[in-house]
C-alpha atoms as a PDB file:
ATOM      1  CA  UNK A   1     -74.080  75.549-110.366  1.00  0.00           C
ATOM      2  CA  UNK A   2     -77.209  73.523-109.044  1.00  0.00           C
ATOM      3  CA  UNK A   3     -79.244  74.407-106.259  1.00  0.00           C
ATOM      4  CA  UNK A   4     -77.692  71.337-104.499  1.00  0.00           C
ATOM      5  CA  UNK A   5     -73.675  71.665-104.042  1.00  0.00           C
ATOM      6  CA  UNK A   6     -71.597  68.035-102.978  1.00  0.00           C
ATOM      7  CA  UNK A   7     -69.366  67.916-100.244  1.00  0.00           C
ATOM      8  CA  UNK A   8     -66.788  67.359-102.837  1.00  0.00           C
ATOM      9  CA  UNK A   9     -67.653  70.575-104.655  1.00  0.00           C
ATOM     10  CA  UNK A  10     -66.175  72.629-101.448  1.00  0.00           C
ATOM     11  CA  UNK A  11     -62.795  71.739-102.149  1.00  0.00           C
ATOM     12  CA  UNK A  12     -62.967  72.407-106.274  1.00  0.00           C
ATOM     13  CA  UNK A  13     -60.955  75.390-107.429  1.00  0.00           C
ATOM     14  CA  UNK A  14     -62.561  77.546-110.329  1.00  0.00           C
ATOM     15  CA  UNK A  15     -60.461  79.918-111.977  1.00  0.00           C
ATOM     16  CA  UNK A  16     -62.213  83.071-114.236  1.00  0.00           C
ATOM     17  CA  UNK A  17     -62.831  86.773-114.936  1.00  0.00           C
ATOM     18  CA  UNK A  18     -65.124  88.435-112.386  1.00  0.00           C
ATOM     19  CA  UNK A  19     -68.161  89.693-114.361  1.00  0.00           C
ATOM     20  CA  UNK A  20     -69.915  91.863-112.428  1.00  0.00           C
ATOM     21  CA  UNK A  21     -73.197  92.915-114.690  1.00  0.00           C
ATOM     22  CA  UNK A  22     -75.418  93.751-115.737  1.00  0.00           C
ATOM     23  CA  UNK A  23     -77.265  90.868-113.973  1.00  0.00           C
ATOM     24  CA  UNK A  24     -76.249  88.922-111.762  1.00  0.00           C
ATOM     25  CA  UNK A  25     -72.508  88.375-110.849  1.00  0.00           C
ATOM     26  CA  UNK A  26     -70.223  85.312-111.954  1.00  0.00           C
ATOM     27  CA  UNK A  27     -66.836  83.826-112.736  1.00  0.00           C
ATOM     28  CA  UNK A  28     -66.290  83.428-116.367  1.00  0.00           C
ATOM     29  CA  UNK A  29     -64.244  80.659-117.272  1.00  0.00           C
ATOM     30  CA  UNK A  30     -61.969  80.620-120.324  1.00  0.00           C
ATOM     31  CA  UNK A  31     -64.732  78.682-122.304  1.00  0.00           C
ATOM     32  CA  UNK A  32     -67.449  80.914-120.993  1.00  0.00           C
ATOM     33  CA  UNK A  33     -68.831  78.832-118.402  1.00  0.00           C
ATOM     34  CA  UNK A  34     -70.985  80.588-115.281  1.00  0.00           C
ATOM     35  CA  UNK A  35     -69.657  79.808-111.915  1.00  0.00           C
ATOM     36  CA  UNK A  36     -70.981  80.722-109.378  1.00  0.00           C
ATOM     37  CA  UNK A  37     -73.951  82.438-110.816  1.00  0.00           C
ATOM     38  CA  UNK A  38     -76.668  80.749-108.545  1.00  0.00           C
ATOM     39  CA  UNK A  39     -74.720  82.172-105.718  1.00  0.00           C
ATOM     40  CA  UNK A  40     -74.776  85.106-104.096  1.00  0.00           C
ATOM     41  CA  UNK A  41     -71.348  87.262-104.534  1.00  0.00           C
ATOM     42  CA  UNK A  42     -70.498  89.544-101.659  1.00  0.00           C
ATOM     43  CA  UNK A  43     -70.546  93.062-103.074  1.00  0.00           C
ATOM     44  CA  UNK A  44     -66.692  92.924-101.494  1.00  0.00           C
ATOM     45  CA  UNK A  45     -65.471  91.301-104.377  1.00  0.00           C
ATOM     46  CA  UNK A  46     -67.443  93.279-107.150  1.00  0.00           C
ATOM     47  CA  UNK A  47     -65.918  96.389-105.651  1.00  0.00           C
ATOM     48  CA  UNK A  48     -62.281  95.637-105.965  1.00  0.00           C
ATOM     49  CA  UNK A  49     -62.222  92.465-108.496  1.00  0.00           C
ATOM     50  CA  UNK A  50     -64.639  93.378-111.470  1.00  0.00           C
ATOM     51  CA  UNK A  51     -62.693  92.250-114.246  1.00  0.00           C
ATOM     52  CA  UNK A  52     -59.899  90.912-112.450  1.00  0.00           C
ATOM     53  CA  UNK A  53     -58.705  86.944-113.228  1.00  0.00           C
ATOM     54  CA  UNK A  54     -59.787  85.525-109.796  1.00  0.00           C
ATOM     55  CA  UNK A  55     -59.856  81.955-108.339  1.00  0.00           C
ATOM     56  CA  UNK A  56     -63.279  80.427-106.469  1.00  0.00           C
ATOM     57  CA  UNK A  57     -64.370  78.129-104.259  1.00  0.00           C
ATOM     58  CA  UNK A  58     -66.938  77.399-101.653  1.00  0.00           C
ATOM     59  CA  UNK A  59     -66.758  77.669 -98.210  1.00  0.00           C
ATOM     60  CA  UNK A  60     -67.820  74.779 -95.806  1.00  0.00           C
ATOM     61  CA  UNK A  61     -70.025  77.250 -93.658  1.00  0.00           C
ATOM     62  CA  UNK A  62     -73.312  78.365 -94.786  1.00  0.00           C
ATOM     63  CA  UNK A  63     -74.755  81.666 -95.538  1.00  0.00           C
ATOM     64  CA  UNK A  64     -77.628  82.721 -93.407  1.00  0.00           C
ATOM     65  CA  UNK A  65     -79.719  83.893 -95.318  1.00  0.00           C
ATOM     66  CA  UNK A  66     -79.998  81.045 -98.422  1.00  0.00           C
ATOM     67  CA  UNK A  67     -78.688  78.315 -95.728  1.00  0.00           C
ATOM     68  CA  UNK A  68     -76.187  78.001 -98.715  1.00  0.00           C
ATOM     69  CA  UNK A  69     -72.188  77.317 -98.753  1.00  0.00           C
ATOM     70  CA  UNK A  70     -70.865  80.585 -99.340  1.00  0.00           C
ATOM     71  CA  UNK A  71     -68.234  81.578-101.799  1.00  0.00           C
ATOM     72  CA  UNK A  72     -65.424  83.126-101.194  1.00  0.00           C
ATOM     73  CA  UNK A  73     -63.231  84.923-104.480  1.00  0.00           C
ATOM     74  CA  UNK A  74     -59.381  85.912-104.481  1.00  0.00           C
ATOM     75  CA  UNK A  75     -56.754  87.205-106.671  1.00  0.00           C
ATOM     76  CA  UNK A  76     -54.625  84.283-108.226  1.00  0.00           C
ATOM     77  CA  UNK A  77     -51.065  85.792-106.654  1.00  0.00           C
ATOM     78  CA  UNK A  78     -48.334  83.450-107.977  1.00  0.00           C
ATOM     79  CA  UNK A  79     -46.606  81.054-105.731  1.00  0.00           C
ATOM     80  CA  UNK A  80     -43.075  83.047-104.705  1.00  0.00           C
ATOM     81  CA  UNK A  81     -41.566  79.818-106.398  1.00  0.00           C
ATOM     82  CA  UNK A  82     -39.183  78.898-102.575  1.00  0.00           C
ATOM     83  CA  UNK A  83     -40.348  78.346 -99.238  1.00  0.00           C
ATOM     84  CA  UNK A  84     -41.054  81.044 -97.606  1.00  0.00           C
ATOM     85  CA  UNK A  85     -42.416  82.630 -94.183  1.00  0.00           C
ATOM     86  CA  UNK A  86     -44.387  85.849 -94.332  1.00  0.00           C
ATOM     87  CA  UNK A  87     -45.001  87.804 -90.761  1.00  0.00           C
ATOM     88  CA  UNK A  88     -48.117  89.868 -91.006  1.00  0.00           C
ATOM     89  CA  UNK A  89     -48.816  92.920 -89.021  1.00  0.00           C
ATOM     90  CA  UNK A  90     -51.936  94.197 -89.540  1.00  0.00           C
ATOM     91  CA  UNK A  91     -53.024  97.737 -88.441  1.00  0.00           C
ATOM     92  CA  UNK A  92     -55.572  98.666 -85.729  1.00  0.00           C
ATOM     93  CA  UNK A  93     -59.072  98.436 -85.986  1.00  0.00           C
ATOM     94  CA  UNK A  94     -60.299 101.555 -84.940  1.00  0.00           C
ATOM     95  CA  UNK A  95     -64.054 100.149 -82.995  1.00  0.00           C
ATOM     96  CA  UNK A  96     -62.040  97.986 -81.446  1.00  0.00           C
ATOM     97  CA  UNK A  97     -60.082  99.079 -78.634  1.00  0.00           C
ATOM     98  CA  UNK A  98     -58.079  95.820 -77.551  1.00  0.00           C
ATOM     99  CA  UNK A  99     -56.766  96.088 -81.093  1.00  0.00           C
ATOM    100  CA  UNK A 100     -54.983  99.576 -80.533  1.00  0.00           C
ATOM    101  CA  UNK A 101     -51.455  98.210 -81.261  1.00  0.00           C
ATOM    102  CA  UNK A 102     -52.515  95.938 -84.357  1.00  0.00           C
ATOM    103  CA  UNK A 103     -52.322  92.441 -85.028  1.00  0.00           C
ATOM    104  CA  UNK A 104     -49.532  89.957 -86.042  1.00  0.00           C
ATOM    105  CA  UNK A 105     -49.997  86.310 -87.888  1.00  0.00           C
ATOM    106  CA  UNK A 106     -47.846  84.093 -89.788  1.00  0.00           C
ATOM    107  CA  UNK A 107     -47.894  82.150 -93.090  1.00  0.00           C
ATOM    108  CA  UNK A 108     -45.302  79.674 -93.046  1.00  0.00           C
ATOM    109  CA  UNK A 109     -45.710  78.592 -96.833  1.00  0.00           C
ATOM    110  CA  UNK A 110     -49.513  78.648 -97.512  1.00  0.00           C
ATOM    111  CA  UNK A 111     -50.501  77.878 -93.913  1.00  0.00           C
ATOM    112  CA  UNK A 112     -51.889  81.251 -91.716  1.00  0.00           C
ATOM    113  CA  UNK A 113     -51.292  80.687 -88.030  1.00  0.00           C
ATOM    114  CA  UNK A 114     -53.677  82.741 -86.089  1.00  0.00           C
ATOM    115  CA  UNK A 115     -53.017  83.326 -82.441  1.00  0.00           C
ATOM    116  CA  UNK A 116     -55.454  85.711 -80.425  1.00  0.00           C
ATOM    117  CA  UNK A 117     -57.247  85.930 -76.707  1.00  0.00           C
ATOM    118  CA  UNK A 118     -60.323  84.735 -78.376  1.00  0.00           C
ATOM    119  CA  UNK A 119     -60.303  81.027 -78.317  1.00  0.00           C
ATOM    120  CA  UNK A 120     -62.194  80.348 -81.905  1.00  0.00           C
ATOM    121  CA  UNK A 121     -59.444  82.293 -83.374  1.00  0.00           C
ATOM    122  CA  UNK A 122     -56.287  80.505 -82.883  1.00  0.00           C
ATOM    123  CA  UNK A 123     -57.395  78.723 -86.038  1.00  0.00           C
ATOM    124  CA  UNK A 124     -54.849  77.642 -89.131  1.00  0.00           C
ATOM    125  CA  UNK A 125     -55.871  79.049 -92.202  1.00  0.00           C
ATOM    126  CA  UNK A 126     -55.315  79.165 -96.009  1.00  0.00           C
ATOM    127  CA  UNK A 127     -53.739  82.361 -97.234  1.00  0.00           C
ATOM    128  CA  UNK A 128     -57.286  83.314 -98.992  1.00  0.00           C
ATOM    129  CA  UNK A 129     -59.424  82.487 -95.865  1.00  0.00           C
ATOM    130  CA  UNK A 130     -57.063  85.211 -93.711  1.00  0.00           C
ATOM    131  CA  UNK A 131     -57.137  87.763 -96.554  1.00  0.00           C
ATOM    132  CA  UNK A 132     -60.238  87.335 -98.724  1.00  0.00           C
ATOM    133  CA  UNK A 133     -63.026  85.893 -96.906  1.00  0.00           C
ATOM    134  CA  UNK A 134     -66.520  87.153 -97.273  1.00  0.00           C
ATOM    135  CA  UNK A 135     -67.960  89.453 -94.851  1.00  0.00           C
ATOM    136  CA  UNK A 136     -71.427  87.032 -94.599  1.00  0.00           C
ATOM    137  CA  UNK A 137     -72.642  84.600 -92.673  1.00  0.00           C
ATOM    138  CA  UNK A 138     -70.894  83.867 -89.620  1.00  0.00           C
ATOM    139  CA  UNK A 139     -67.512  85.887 -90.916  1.00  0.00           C
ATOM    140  CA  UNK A 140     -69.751  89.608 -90.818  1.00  0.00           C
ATOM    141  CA  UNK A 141     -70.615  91.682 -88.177  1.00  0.00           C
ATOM    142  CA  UNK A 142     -73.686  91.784 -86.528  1.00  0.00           C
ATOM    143  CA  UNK A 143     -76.250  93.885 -88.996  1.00  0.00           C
ATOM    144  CA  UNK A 144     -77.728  95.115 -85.411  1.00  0.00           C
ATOM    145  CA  UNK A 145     -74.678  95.686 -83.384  1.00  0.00           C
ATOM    146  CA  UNK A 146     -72.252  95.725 -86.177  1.00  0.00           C
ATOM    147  CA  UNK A 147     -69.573  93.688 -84.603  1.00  0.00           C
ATOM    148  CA  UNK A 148     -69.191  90.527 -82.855  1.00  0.00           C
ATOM    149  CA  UNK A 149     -72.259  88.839 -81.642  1.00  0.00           C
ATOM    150  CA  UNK A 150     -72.136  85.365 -80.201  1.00  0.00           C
ATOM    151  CA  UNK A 151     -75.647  85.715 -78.703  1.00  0.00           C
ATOM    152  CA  UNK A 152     -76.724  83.210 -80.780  1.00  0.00           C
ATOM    153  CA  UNK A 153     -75.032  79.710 -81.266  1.00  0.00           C
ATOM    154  CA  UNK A 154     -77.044  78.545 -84.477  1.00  0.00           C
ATOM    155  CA  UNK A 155     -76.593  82.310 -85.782  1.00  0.00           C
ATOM    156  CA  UNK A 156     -72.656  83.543 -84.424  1.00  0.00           C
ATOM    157  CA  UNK A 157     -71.622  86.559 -85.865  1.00  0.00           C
ATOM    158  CA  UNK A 158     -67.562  86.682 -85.354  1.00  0.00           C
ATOM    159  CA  UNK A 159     -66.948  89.589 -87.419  1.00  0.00           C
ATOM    160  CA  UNK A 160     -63.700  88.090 -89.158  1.00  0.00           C
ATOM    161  CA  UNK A 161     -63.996  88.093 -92.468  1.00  0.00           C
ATOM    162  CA  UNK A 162     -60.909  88.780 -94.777  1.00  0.00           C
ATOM    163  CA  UNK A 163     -58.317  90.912 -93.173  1.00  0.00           C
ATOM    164  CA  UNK A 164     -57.628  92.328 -95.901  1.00  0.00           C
ATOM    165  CA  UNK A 165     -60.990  94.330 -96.053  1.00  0.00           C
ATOM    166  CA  UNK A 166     -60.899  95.090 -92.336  1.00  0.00           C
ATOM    167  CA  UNK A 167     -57.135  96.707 -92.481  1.00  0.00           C
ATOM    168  CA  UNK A 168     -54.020  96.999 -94.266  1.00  0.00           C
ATOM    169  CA  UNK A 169     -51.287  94.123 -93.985  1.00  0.00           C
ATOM    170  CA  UNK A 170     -47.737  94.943 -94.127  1.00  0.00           C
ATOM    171  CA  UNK A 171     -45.591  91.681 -95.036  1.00  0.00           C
ATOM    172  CA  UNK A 172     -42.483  91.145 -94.073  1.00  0.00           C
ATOM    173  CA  UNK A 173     -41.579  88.053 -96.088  1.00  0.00           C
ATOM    174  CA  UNK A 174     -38.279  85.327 -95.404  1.00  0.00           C
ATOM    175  CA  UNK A 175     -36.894  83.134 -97.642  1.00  0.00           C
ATOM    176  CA  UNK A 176     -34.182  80.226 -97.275  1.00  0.00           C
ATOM    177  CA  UNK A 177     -35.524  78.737 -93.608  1.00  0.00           C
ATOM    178  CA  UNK A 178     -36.252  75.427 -92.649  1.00  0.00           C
ATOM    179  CA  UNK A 179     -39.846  75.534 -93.806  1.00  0.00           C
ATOM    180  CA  UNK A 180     -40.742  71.845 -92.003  1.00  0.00           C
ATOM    181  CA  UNK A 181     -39.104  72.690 -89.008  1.00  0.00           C
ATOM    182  CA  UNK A 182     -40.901  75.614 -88.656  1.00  0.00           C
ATOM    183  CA  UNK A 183     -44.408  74.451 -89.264  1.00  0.00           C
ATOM    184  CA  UNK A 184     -43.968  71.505 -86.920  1.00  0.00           C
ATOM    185  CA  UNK A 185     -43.289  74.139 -83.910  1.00  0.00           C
ATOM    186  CA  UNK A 186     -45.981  76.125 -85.058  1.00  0.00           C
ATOM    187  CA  UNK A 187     -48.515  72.950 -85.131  1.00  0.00           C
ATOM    188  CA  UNK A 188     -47.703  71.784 -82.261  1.00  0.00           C
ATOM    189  CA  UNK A 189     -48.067  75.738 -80.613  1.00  0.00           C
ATOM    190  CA  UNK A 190     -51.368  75.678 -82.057  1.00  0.00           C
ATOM    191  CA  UNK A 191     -52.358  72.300 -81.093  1.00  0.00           C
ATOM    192  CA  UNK A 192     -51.237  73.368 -77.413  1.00  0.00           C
ATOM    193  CA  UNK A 193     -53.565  76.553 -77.539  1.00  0.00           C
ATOM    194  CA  UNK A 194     -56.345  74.745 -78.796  1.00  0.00           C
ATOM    195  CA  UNK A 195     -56.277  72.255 -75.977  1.00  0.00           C
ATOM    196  CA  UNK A 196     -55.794  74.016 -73.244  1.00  0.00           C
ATOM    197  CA  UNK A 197     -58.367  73.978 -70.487  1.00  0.00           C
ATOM    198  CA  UNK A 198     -61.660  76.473 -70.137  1.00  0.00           C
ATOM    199  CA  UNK A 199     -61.179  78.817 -67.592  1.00  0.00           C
ATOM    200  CA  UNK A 200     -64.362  79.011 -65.826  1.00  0.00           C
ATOM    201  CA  UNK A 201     -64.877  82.267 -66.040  1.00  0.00           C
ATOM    202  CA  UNK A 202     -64.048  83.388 -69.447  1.00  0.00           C
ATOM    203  CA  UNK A 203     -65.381  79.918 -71.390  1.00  0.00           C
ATOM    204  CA  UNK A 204     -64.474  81.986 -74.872  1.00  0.00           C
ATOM    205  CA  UNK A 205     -60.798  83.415 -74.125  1.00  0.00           C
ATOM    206  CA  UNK A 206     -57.755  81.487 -74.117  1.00  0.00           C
ATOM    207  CA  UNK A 207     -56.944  80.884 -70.813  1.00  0.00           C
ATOM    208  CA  UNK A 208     -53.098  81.751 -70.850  1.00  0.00           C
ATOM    209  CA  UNK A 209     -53.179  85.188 -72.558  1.00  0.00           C
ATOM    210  CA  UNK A 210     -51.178  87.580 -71.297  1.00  0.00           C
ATOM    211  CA  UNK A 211     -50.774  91.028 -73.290  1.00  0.00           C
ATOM    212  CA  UNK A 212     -47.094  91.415 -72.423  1.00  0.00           C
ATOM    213  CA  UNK A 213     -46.200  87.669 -72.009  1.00  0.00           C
ATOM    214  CA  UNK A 214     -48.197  85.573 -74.421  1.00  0.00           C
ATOM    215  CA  UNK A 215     -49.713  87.755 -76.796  1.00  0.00           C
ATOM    216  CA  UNK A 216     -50.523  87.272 -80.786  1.00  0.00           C
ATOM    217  CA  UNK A 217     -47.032  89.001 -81.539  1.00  0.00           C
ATOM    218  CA  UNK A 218     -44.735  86.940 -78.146  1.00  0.00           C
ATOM    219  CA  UNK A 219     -46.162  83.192 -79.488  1.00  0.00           C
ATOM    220  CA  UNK A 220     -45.074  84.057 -83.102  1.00  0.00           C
ATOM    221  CA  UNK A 221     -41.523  85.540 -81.773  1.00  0.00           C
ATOM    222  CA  UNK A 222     -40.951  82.940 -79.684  1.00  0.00           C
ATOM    223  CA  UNK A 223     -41.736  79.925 -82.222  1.00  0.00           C
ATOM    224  CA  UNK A 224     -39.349  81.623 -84.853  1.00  0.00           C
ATOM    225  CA  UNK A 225     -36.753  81.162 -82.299  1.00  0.00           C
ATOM    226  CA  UNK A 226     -37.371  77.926 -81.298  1.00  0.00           C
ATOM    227  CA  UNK A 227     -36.669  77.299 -84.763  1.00  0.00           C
ATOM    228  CA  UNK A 228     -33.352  79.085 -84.910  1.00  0.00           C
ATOM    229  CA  UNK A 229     -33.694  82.535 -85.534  1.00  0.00           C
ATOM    230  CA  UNK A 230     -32.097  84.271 -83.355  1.00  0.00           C
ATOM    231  CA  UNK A 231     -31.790  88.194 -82.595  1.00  0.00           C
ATOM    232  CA  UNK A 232     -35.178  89.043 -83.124  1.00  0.00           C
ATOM    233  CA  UNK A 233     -37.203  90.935 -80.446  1.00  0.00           C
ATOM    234  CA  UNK A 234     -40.685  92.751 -80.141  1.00  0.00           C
ATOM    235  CA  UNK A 235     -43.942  92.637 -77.936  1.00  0.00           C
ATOM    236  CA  UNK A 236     -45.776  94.277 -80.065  1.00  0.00           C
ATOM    237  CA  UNK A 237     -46.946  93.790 -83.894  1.00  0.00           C
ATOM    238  CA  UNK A 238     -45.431  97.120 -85.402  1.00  0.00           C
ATOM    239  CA  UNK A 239     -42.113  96.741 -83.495  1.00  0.00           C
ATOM    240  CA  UNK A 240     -42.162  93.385 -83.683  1.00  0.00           C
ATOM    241  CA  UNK A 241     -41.676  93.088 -87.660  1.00  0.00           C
ATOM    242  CA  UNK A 242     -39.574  96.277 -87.755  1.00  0.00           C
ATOM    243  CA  UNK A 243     -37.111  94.365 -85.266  1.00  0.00           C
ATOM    244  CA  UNK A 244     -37.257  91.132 -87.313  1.00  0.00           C
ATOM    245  CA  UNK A 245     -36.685  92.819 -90.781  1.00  0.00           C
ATOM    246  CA  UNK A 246     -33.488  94.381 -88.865  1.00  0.00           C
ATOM    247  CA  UNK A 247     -32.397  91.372 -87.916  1.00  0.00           C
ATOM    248  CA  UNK A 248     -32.750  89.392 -91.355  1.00  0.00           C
ATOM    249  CA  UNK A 249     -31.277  92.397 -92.973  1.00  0.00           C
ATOM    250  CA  UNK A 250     -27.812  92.417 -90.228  1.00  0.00           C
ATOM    251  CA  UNK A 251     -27.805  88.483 -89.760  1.00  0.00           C
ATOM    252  CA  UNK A 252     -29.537  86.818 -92.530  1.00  0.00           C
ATOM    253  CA  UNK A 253     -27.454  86.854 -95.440  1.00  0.00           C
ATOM    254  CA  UNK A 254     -24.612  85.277 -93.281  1.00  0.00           C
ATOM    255  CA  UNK A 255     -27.224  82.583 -93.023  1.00  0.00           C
ATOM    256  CA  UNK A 256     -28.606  82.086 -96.524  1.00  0.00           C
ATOM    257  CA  UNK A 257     -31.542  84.508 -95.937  1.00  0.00           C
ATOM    258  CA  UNK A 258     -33.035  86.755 -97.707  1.00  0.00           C
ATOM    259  CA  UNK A 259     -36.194  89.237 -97.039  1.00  0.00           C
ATOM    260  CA  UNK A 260     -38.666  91.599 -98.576  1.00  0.00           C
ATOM    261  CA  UNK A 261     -41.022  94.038 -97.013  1.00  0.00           C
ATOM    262  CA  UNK A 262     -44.688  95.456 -98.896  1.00  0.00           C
ATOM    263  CA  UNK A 263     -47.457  96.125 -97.978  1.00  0.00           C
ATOM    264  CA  UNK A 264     -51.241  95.145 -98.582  1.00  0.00           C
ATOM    265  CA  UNK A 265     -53.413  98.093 -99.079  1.00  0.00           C
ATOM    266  CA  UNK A 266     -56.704  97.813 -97.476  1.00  0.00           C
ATOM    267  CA  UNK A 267     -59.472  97.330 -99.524  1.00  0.00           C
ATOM    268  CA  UNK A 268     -62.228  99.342 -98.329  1.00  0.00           C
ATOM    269  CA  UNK A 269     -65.846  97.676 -97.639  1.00  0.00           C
ATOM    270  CA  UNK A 270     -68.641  99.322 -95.896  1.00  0.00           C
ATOM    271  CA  UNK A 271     -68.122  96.830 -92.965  1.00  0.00           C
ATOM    272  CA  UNK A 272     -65.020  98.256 -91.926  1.00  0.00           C
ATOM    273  CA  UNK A 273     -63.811 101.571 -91.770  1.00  0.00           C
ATOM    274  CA  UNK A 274     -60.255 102.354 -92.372  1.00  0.00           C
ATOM    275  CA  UNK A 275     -57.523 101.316 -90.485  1.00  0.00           C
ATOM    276  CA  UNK A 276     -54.737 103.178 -88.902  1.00  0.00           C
ATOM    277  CA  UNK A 277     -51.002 102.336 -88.380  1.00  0.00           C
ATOM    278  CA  UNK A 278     -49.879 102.125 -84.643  1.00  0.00           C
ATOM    279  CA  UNK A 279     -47.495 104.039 -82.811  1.00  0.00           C
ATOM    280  CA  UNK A 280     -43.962 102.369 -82.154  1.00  0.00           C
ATOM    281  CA  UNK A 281     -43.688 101.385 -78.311  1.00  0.00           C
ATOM    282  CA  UNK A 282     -39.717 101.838 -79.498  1.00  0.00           C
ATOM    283  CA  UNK A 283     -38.256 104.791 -80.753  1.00  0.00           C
ATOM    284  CA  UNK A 284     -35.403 102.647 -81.493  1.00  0.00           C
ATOM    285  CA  UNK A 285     -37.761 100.407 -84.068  1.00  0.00           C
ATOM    286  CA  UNK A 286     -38.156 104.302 -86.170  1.00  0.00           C
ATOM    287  CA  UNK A 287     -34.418 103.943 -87.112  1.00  0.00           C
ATOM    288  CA  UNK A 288     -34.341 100.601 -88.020  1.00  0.00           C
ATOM    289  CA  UNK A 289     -37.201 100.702 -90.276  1.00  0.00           C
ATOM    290  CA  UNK A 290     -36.101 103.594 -91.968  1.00  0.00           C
ATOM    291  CA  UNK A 291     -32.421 101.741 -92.389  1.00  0.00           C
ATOM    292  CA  UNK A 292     -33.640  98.390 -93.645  1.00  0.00           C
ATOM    293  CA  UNK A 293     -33.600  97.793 -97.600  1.00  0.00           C
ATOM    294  CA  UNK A 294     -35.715  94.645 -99.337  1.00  0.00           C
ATOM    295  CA  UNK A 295     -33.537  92.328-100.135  1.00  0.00           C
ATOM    296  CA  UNK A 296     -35.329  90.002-102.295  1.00  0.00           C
END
């Protein structure tokens, strides 16, 4: 690429092999062209991908240190081929101590709904943005403090790059629901969280947060059964997709659903140590894990 990258070059897909050296890194393309090789690669992707078929694109935000559009690299994982819903609970970051009991998100069919007490997270996102993103820029931690840093306005550090490198993801992934119906209530939950008022004296934390009430793991439960499905329960992101696999797997098929449960292995980075799975908050969620088959 030139030194000079279009608006409309943020939203081109390249697809390639990962070369990784000697010299500098770049996507190969199928008739040997060089993407990306002006750029800088995170060492991320060189870790895990050398060699790998990956796709490419650029990211709208800039990398601080060539005031660049960064690039961001992912596995090409095929489409499922139906609609689908995957529930994401993501184990606990172990500097962080709010996230002791994990994280959950959703992807209702290529769209990641991120709910959190942090206002600039409730974002949507793009399946490879919530997984794969690079840990530079604005998406790394601090180099001094080695989290997040927000010190800085021109120079925020949120420390949320792809979750896959910070933790593992287990998936619990639905087939056969109403896929519109569902995104519209999740939209419009977002849209709500997004606009609701500053509180004065937390300006970065969404106001209505509550960690029993309205957590990351209550919004998602309760938008699921807005949209019809019914029997699932959970206040926490472990327990939470236990319950709601036990409830597909008793329920579902009465209903034209189907399930399958795996699990994202956490590709390790030097940003982010390892993660660790949290405790159940219900004995009772031990059992039904244990008893719950894939069904896909």
């Amino acid at each position: 690429m030139g030194e000079f990258i279009l608006t409309s070059d943020v939203n081109k897909m390249y697809h390639g092999i990962l070369n990784a050296g000697p010299g500098h890194p770049f996507l190969e393309g199928k008739k040997g062209e060089r993407h990306f090789q002006s750029d800088i690669i995170w060492n991320g992707y060189t870790d895990h991908f050398a060699g790998f078929e990956l796709s490419g694109r650029y990211l709208a935000e800039k990398d601080y240190e060539t005031g660049r559009p960064m690039v961001i690299l992912w596995p090409r994982d095929p489409f499922p081929g139906d609609d689908y819903i995957d529930i994401y609970y993501n184990e606990r970051l172990v500097q962080y101590p709010i996230s002791f009991l994990g994280h959950n998100a959703v992807n209702v069919n290529g769209e990641v709904f991120n709910f959190s007490v942090t206002m600039n997270e409730n974002e949507v996102l793009t399946p490879e943005e919530y997984l794969y993103r690079p840990a530079l820029g604005e998406f790394s931690p601090d180099p001094v403090k080695g989290g997040q840093n927000l010190d800085n306005p021109e120079c925020p550090y949120y420390d949320k790059f792809g979750r896959r490198f910070m933790r593992s993801v287990h998936v619990l992934r639905i087939l056969g629901l109403d896929i519109k119906r569902f995104s519209a209530i999740f939209h419009e939950e977002m849209e709500a969280i997004q606009n609701t008022p500053v509180h004065p004296d937390r300006p970065g934390k969404y106001r209505d947060f509550h960690f029993l009430k309205r957590n990351c793991t209550t919004i998602i439960r309760d938008c699921l059964r807005k949209g019809g499905l019914e029997g699932i329960h959970g206040v926490f992101p472990r327990d939470f997709l236990a319950n709601t696999a036990a409830a597909i797997e008793k329920h579902g098929p009465g209903q034209g659903l189907s399930m399958k449960l795996y699990k994202l292995e956490q590709l390790k980075v030097s940003e982010a140590p390892h993660s660790v799975i949290t405790p159940y908050m219900n004995p009772l969620n031990i059992l039904r894990e244990r008893n719950v088959k894939n069904l896909v």
